[in-house]
PDB file of N, CA and C in Angstrom:
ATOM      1  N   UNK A   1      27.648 142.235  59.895  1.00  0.00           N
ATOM      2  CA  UNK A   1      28.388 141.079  60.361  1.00  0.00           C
ATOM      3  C   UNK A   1      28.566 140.091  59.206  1.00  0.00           C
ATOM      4  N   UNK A   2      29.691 139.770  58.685  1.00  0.00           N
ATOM      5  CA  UNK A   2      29.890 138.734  57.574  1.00  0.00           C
ATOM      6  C   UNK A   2      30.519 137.533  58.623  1.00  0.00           C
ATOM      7  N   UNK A   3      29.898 136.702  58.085  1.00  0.00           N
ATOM      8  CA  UNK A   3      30.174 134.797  58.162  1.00  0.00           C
ATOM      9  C   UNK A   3      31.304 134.729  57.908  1.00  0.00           C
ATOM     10  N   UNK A   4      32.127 133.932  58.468  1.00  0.00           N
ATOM     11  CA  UNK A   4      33.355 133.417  57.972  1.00  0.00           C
ATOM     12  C   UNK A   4      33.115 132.141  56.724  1.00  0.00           C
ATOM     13  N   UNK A   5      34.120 131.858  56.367  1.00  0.00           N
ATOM     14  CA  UNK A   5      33.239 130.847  54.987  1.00  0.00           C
ATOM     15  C   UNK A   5      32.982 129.514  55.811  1.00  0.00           C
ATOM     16  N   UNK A   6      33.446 128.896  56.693  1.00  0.00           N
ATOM     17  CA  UNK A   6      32.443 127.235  57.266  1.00  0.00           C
ATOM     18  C   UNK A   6      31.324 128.040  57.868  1.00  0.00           C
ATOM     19  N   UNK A   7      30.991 128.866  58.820  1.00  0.00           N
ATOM     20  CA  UNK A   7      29.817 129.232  59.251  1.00  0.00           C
ATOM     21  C   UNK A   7      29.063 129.558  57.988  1.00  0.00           C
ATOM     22  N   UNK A   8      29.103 130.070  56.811  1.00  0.00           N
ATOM     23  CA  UNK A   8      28.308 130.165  55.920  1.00  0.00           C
ATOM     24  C   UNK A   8      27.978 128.716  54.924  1.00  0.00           C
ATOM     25  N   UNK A   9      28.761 127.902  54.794  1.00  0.00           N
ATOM     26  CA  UNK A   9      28.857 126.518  54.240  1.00  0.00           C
ATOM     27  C   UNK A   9      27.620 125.915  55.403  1.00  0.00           C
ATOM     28  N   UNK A  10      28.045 126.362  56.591  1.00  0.00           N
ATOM     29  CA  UNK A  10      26.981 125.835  57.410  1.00  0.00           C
ATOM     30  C   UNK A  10      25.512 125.759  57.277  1.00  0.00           C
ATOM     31  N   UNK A  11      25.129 127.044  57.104  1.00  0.00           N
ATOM     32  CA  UNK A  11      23.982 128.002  56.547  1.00  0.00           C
ATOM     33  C   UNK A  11      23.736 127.396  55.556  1.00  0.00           C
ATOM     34  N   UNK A  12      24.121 126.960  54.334  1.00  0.00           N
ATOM     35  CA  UNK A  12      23.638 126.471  53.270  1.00  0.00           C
ATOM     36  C   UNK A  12      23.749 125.312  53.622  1.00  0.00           C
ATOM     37  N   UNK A  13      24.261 124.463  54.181  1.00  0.00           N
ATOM     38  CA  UNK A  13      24.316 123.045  54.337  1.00  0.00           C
ATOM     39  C   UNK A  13      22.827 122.696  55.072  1.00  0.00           C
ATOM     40  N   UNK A  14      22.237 123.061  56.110  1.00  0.00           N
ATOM     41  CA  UNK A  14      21.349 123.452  57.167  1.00  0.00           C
ATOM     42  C   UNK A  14      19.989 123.581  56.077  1.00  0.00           C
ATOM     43  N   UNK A  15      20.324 124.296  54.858  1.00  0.00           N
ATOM     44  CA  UNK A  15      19.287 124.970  54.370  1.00  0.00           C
ATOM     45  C   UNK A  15      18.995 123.879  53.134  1.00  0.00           C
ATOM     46  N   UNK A  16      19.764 123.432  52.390  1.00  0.00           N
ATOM     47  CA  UNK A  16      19.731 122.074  51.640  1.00  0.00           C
ATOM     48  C   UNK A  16      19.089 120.932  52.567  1.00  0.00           C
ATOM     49  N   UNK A  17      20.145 120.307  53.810  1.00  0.00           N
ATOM     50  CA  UNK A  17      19.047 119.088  54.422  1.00  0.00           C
ATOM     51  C   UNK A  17      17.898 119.625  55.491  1.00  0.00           C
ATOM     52  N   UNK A  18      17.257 120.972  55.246  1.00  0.00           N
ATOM     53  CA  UNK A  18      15.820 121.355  55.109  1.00  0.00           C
ATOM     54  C   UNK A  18      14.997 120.757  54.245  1.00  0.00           C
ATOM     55  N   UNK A  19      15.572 120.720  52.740  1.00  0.00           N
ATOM     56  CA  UNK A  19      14.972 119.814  51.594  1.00  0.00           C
ATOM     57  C   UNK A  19      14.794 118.381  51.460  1.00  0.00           C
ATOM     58  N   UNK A  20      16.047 117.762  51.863  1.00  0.00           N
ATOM     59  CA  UNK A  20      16.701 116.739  51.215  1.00  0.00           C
ATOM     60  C   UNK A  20      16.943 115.089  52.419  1.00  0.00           C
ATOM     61  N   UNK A  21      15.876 114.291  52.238  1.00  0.00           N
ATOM     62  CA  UNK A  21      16.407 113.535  53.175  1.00  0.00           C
ATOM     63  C   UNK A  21      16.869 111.519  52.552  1.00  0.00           C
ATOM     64  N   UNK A  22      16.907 110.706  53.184  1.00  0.00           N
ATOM     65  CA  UNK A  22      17.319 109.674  52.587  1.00  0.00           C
ATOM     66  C   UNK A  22      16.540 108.835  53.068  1.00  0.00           C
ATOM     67  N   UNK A  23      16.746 107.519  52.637  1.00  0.00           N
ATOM     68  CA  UNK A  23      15.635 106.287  53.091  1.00  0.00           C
ATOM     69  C   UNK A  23      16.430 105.165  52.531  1.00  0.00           C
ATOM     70  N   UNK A  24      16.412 103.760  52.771  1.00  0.00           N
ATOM     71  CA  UNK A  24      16.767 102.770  52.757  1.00  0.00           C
ATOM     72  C   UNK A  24      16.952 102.497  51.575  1.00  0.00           C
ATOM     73  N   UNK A  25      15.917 102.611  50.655  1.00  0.00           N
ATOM     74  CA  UNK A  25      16.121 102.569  49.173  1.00  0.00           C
ATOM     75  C   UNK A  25      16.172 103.592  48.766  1.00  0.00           C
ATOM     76  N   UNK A  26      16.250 105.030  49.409  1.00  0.00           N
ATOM     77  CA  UNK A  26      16.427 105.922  48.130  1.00  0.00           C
ATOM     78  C   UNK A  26      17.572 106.999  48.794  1.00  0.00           C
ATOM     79  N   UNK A  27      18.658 106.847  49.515  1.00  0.00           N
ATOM     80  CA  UNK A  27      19.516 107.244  50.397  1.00  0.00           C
ATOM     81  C   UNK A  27      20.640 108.419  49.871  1.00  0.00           C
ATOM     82  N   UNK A  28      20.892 108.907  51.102  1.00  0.00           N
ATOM     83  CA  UNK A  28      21.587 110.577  50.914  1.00  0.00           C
ATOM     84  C   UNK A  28      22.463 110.434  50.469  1.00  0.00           C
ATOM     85  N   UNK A  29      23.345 110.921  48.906  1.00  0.00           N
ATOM     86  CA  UNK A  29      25.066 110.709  48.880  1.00  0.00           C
ATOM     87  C   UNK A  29      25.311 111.509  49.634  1.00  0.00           C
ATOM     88  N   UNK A  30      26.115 111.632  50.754  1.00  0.00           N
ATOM     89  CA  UNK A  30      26.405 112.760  51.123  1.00  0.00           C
ATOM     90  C   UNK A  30      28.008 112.902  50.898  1.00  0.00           C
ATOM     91  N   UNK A  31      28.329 114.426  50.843  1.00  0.00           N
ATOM     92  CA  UNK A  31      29.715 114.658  50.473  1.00  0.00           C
ATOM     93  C   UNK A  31      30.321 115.775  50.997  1.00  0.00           C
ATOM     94  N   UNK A  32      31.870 115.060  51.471  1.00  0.00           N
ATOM     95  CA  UNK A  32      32.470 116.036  52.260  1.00  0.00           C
ATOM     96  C   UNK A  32      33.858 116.057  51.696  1.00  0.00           C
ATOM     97  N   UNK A  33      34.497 117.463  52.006  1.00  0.00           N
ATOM     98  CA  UNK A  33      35.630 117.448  51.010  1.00  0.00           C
ATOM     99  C   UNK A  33      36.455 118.158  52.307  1.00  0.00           C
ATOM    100  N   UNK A  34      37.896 117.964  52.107  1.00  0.00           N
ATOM    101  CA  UNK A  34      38.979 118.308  53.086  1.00  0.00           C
ATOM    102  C   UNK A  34      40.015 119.045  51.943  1.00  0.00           C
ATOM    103  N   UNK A  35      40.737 119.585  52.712  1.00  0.00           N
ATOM    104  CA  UNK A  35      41.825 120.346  51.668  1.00  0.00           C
ATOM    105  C   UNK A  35      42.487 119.227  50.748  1.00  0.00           C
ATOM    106  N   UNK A  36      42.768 118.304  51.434  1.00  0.00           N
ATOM    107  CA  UNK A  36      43.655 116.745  50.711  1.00  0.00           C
ATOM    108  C   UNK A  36      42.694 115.643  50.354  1.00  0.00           C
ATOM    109  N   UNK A  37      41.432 115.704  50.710  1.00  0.00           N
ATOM    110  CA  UNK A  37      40.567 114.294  50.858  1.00  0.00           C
ATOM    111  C   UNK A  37      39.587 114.819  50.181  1.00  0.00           C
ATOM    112  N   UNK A  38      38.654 113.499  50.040  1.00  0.00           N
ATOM    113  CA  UNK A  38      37.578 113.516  49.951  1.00  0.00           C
ATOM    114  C   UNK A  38      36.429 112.340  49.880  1.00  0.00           C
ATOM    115  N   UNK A  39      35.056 112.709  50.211  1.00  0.00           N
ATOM    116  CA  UNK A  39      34.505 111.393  51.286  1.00  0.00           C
ATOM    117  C   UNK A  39      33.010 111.347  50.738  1.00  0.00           C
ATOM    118  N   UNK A  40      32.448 110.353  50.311  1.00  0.00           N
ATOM    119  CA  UNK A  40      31.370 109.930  50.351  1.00  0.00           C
ATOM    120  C   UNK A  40      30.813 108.662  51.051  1.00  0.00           C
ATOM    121  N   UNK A  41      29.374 109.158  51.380  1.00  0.00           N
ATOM    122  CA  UNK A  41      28.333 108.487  52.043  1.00  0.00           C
ATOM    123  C   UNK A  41      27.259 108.595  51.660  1.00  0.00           C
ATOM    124  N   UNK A  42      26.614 107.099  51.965  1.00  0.00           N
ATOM    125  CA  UNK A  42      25.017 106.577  51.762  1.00  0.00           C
ATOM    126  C   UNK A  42      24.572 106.752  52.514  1.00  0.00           C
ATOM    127  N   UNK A  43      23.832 107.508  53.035  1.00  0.00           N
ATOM    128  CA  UNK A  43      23.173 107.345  54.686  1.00  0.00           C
ATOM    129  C   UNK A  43      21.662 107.415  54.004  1.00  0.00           C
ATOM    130  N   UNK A  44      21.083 106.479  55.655  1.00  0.00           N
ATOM    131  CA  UNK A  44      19.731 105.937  55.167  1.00  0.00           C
ATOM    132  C   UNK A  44      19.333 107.096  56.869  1.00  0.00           C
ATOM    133  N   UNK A  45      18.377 108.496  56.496  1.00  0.00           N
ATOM    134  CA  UNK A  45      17.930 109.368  57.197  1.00  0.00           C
ATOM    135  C   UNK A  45      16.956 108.789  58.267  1.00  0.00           C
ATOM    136  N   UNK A  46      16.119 107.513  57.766  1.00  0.00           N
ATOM    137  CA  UNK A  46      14.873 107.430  58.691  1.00  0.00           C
ATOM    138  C   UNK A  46      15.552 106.638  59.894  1.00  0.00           C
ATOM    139  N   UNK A  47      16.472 105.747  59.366  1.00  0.00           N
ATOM    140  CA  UNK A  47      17.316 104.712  60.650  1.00  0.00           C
ATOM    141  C   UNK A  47      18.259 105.753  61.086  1.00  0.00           C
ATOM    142  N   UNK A  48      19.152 106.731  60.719  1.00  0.00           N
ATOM    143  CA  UNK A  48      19.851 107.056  61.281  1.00  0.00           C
ATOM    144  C   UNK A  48      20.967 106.412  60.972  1.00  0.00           C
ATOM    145  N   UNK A  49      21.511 105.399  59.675  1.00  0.00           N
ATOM    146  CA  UNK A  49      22.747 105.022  59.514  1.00  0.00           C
ATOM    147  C   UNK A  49      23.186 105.195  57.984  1.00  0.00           C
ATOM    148  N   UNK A  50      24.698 104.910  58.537  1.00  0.00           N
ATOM    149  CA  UNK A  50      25.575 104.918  57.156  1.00  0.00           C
ATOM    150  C   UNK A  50      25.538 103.840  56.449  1.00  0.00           C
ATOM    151  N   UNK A  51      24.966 103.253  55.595  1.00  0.00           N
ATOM    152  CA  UNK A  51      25.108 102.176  54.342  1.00  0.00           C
ATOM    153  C   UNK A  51      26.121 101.906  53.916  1.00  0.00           C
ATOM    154  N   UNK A  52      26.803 102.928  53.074  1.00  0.00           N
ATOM    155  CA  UNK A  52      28.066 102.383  52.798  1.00  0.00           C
ATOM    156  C   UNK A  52      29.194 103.820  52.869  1.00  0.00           C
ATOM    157  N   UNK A  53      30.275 103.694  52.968  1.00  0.00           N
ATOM    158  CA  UNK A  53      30.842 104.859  52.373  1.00  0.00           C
ATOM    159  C   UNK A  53      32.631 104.484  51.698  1.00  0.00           C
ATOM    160  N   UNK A  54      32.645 105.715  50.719  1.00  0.00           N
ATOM    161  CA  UNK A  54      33.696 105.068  49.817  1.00  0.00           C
ATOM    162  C   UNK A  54      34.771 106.925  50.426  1.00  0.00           C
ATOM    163  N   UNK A  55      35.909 106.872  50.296  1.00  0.00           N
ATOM    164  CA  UNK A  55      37.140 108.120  50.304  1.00  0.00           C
ATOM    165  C   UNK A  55      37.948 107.909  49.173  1.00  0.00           C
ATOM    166  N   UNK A  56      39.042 109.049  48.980  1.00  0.00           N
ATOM    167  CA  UNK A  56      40.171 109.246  48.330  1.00  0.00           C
ATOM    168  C   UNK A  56      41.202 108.438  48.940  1.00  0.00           C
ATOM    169  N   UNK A  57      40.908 108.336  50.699  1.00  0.00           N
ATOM    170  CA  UNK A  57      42.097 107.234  51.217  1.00  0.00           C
ATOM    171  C   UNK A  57      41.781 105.620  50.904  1.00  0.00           C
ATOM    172  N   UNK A  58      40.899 105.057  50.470  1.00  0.00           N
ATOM    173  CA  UNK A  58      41.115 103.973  49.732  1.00  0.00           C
ATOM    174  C   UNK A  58      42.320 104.301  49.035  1.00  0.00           C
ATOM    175  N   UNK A  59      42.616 102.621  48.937  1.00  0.00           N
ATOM    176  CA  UNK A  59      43.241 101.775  48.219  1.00  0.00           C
ATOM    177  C   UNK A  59      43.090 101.649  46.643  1.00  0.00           C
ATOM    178  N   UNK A  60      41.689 101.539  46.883  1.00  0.00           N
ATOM    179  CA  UNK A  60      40.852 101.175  44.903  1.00  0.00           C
ATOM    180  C   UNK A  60      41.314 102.242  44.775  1.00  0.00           C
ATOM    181  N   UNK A  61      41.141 103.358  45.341  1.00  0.00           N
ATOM    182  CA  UNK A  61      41.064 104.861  44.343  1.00  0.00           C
ATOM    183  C   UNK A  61      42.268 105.201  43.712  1.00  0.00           C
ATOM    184  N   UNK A  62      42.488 105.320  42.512  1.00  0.00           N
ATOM    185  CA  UNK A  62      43.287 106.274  41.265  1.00  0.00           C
ATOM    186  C   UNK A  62      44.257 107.373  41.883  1.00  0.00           C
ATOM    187  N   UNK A  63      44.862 107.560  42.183  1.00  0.00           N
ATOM    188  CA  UNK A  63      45.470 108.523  42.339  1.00  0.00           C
ATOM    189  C   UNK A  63      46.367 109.211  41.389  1.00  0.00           C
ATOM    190  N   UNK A  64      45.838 110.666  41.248  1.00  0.00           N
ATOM    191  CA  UNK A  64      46.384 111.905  40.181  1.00  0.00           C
ATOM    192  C   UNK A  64      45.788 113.152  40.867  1.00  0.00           C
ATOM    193  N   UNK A  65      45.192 114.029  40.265  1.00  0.00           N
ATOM    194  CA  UNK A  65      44.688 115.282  40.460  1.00  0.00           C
ATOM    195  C   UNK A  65      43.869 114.977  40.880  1.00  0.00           C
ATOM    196  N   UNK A  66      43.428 116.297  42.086  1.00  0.00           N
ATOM    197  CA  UNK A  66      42.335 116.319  42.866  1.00  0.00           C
ATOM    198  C   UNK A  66      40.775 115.769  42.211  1.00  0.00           C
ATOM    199  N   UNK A  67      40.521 116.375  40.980  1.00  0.00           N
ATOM    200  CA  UNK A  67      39.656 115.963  40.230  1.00  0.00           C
ATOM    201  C   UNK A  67      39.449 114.841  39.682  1.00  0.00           C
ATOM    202  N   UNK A  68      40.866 113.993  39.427  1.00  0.00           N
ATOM    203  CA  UNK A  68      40.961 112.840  39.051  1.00  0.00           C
ATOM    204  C   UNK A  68      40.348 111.946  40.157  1.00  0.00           C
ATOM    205  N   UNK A  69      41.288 112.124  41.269  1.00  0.00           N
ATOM    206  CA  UNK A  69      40.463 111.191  42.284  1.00  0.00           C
ATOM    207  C   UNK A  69      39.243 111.471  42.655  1.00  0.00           C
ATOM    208  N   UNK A  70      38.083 112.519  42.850  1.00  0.00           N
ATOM    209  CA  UNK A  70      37.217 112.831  42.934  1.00  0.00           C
ATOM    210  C   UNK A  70      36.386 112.016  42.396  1.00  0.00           C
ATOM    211  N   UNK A  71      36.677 111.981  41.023  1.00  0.00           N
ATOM    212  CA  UNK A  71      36.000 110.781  40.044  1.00  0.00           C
ATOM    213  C   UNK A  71      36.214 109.866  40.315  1.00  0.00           C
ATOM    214  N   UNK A  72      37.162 108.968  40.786  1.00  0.00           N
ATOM    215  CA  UNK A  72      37.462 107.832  40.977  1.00  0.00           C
ATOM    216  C   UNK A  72      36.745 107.096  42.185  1.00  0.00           C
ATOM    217  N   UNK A  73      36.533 107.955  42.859  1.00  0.00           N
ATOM    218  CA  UNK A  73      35.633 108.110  44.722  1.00  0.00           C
ATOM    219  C   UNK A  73      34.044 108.153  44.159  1.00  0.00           C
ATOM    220  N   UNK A  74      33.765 108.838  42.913  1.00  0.00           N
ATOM    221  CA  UNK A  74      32.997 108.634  42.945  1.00  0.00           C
ATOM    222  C   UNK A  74      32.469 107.209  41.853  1.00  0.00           C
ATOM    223  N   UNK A  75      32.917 107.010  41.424  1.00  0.00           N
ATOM    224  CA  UNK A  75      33.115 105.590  40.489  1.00  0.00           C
ATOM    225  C   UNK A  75      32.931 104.317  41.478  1.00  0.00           C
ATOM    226  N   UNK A  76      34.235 104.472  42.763  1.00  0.00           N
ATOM    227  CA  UNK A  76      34.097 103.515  43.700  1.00  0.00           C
ATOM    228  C   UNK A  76      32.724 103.473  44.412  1.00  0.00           C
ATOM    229  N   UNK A  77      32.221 104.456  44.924  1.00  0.00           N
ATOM    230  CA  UNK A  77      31.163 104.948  46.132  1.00  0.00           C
ATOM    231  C   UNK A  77      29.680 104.063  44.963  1.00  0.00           C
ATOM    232  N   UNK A  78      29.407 104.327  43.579  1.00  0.00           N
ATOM    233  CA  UNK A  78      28.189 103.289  42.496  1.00  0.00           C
ATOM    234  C   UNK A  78      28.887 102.468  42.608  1.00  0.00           C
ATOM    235  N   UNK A  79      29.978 101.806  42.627  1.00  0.00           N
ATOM    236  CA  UNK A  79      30.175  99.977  42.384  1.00  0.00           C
ATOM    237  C   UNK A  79      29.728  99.830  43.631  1.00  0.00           C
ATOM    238  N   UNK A  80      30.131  99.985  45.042  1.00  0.00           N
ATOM    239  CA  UNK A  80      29.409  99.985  46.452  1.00  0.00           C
ATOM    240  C   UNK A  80      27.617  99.830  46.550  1.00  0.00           C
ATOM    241  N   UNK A  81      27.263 100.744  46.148  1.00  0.00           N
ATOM    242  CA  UNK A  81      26.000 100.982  46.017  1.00  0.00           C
ATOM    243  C   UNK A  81      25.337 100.154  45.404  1.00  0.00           C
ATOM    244  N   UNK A  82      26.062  99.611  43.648  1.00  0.00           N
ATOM    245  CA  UNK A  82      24.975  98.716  42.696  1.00  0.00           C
ATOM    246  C   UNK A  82      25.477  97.153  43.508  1.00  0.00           C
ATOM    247  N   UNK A  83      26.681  96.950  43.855  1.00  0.00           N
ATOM    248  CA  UNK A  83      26.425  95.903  44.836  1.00  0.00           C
ATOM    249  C   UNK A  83      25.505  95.437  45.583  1.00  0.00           C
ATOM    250  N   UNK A  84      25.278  96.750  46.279  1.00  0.00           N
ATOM    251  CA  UNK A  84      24.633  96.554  48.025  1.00  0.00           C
ATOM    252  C   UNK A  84      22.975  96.786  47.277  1.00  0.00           C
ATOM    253  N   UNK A  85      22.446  96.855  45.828  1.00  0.00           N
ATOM    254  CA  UNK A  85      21.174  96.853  45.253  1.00  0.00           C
ATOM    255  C   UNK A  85      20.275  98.325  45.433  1.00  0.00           C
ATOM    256  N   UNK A  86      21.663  99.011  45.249  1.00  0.00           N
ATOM    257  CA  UNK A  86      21.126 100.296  45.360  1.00  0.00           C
ATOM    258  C   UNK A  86      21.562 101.447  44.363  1.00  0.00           C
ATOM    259  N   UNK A  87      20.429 101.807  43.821  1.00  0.00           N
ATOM    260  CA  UNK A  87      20.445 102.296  41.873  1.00  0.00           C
ATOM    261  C   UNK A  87      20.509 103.606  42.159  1.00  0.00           C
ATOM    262  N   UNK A  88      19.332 104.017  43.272  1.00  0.00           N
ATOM    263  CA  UNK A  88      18.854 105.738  43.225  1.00  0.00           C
ATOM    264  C   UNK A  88      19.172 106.423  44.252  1.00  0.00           C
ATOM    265  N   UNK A  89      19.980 107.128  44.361  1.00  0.00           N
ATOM    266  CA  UNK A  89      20.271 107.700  45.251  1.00  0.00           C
ATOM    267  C   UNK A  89      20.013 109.517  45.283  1.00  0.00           C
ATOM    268  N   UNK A  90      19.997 110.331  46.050  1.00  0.00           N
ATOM    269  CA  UNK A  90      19.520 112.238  46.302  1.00  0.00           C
ATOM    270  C   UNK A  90      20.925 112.428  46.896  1.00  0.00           C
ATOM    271  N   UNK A  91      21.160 113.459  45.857  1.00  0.00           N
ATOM    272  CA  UNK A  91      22.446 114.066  45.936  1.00  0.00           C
ATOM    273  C   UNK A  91      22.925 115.148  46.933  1.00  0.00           C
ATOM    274  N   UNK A  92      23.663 115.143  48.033  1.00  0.00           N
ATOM    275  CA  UNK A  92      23.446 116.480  48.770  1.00  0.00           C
ATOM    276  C   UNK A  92      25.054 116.581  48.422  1.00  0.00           C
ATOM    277  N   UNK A  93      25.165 117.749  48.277  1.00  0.00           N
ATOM    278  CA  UNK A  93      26.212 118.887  47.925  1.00  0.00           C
ATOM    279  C   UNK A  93      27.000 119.154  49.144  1.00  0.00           C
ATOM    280  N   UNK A  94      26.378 119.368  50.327  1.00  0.00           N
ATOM    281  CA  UNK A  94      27.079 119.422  51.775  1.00  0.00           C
ATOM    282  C   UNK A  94      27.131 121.345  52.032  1.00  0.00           C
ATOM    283  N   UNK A  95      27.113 121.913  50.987  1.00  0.00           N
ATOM    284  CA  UNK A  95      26.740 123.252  51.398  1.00  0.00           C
ATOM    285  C   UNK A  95      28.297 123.745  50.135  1.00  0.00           C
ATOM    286  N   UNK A  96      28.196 123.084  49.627  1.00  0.00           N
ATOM    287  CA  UNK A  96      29.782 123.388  48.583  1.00  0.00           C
ATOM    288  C   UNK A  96      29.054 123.337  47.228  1.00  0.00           C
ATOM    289  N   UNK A  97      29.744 124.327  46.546  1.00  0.00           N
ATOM    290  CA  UNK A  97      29.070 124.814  44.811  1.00  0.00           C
ATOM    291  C   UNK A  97      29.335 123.363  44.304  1.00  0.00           C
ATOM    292  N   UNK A  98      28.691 122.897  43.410  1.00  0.00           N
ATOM    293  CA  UNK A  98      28.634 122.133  42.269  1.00  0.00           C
ATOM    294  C   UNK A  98      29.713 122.378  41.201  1.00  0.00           C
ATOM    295  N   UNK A  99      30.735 122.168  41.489  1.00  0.00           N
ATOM    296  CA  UNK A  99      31.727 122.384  40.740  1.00  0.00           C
ATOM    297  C   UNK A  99      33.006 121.854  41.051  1.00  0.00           C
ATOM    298  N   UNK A 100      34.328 121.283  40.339  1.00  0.00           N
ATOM    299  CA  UNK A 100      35.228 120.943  40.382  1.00  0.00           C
ATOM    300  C   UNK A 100      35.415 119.443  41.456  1.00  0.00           C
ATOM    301  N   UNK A 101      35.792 118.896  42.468  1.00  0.00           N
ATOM    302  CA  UNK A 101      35.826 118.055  42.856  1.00  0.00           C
ATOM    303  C   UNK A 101      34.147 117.419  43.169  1.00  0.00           C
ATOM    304  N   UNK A 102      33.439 118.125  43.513  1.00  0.00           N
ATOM    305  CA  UNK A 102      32.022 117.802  44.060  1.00  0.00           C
ATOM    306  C   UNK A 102      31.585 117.467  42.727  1.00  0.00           C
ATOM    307  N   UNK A 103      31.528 117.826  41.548  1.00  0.00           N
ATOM    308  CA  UNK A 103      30.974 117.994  40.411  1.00  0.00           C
ATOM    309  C   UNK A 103      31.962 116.249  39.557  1.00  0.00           C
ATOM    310  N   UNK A 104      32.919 116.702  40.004  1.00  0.00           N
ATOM    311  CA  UNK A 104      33.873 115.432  39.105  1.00  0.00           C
ATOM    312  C   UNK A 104      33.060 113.761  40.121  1.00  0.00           C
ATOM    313  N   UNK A 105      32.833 114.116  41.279  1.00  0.00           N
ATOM    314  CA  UNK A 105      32.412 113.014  42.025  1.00  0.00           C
ATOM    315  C   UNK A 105      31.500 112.423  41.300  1.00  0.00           C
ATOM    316  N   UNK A 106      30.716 113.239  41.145  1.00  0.00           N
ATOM    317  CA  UNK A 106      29.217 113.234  40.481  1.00  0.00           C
ATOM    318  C   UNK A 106      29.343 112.558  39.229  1.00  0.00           C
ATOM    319  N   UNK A 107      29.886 113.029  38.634  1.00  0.00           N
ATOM    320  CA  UNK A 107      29.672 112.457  37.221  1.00  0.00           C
ATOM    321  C   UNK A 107      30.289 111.320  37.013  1.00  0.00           C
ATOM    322  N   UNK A 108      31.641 110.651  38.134  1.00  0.00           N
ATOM    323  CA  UNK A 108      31.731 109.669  38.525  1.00  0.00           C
ATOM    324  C   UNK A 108      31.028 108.835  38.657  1.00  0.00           C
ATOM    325  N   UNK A 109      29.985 109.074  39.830  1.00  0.00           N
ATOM    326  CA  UNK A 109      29.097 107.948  40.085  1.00  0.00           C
ATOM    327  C   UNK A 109      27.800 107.853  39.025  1.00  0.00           C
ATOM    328  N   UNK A 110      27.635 108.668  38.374  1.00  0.00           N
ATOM    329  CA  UNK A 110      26.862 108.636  37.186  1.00  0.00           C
ATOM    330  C   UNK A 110      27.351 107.798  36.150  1.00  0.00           C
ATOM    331  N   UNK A 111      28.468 107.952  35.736  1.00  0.00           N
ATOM    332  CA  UNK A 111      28.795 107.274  34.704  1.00  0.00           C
ATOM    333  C   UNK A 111      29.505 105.998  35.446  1.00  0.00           C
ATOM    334  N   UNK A 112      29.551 105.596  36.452  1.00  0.00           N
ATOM    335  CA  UNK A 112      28.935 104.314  37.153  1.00  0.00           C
ATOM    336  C   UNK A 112      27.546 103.776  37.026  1.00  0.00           C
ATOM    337  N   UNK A 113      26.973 103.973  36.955  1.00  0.00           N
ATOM    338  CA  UNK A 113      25.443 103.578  36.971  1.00  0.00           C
ATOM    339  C   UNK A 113      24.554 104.074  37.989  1.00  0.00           C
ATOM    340  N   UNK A 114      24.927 104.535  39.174  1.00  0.00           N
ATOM    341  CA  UNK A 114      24.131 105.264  40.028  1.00  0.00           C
ATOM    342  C   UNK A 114      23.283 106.848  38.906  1.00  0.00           C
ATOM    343  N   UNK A 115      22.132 106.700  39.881  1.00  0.00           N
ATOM    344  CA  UNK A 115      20.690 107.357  39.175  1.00  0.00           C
ATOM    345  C   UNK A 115      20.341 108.659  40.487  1.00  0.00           C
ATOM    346  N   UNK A 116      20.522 109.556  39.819  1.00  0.00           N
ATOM    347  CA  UNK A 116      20.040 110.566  41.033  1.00  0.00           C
ATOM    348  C   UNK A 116      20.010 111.953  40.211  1.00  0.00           C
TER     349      UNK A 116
END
């Protein structure tokens, strides 16, 4: 029996926040990507809420190549964060390879100043 690919994204997603949880000061990026979009969030795991969250459908965000805005979402999502006094954040992937938009996010909010 083979997985279709979201039931298997599932499986790894499931199997990552097995590991990976968030807290008030040290909170989940979490990241979700759509064929056209793409979405980050702070969520604080022990309350059960979203802190902040930044998209590609902003306004602030850059618009060019998928990758371009990726970065830009993630650029926006650390100015959010070092605002709201929040430096360190645990990176969850969402069950998607480390690469190309997920990866451009990243180094976004890194070379923002967010620490993770």
């Amino acid at each position: 029996m083979s997985l279709t690919k979201p039931e298997r994204r599932q499986r790894i997603r499931f199997r990552i926040r097995k590991s990976i949880s968030g807290t008030a000061t040290n909170p989940r990026l979490s990241i979700f990507r759509s064929n056209k979009e793409i979405y980050a969030q702070l969520i604080d795991d022990v309350n059960g809420v979203t802190l902040l969250a930044a998209s590609s459908r902003e306004k602030e965000v850059s618009k060019g190549t998928n990758i371009e805005t990726a970065n830009s979402v993630g650029k926006l999502v650390a100015e959010k964060a070092l605002k709201a006094g929040i430096e360190i954040v645990t990176f969850d992937r969402g069950g998607y390879l480390y690469h190309g938009r997920i990866q451009s996010l990243a180094e976004g909010a890194r070379a923002a100043g967010l620490k993770f």
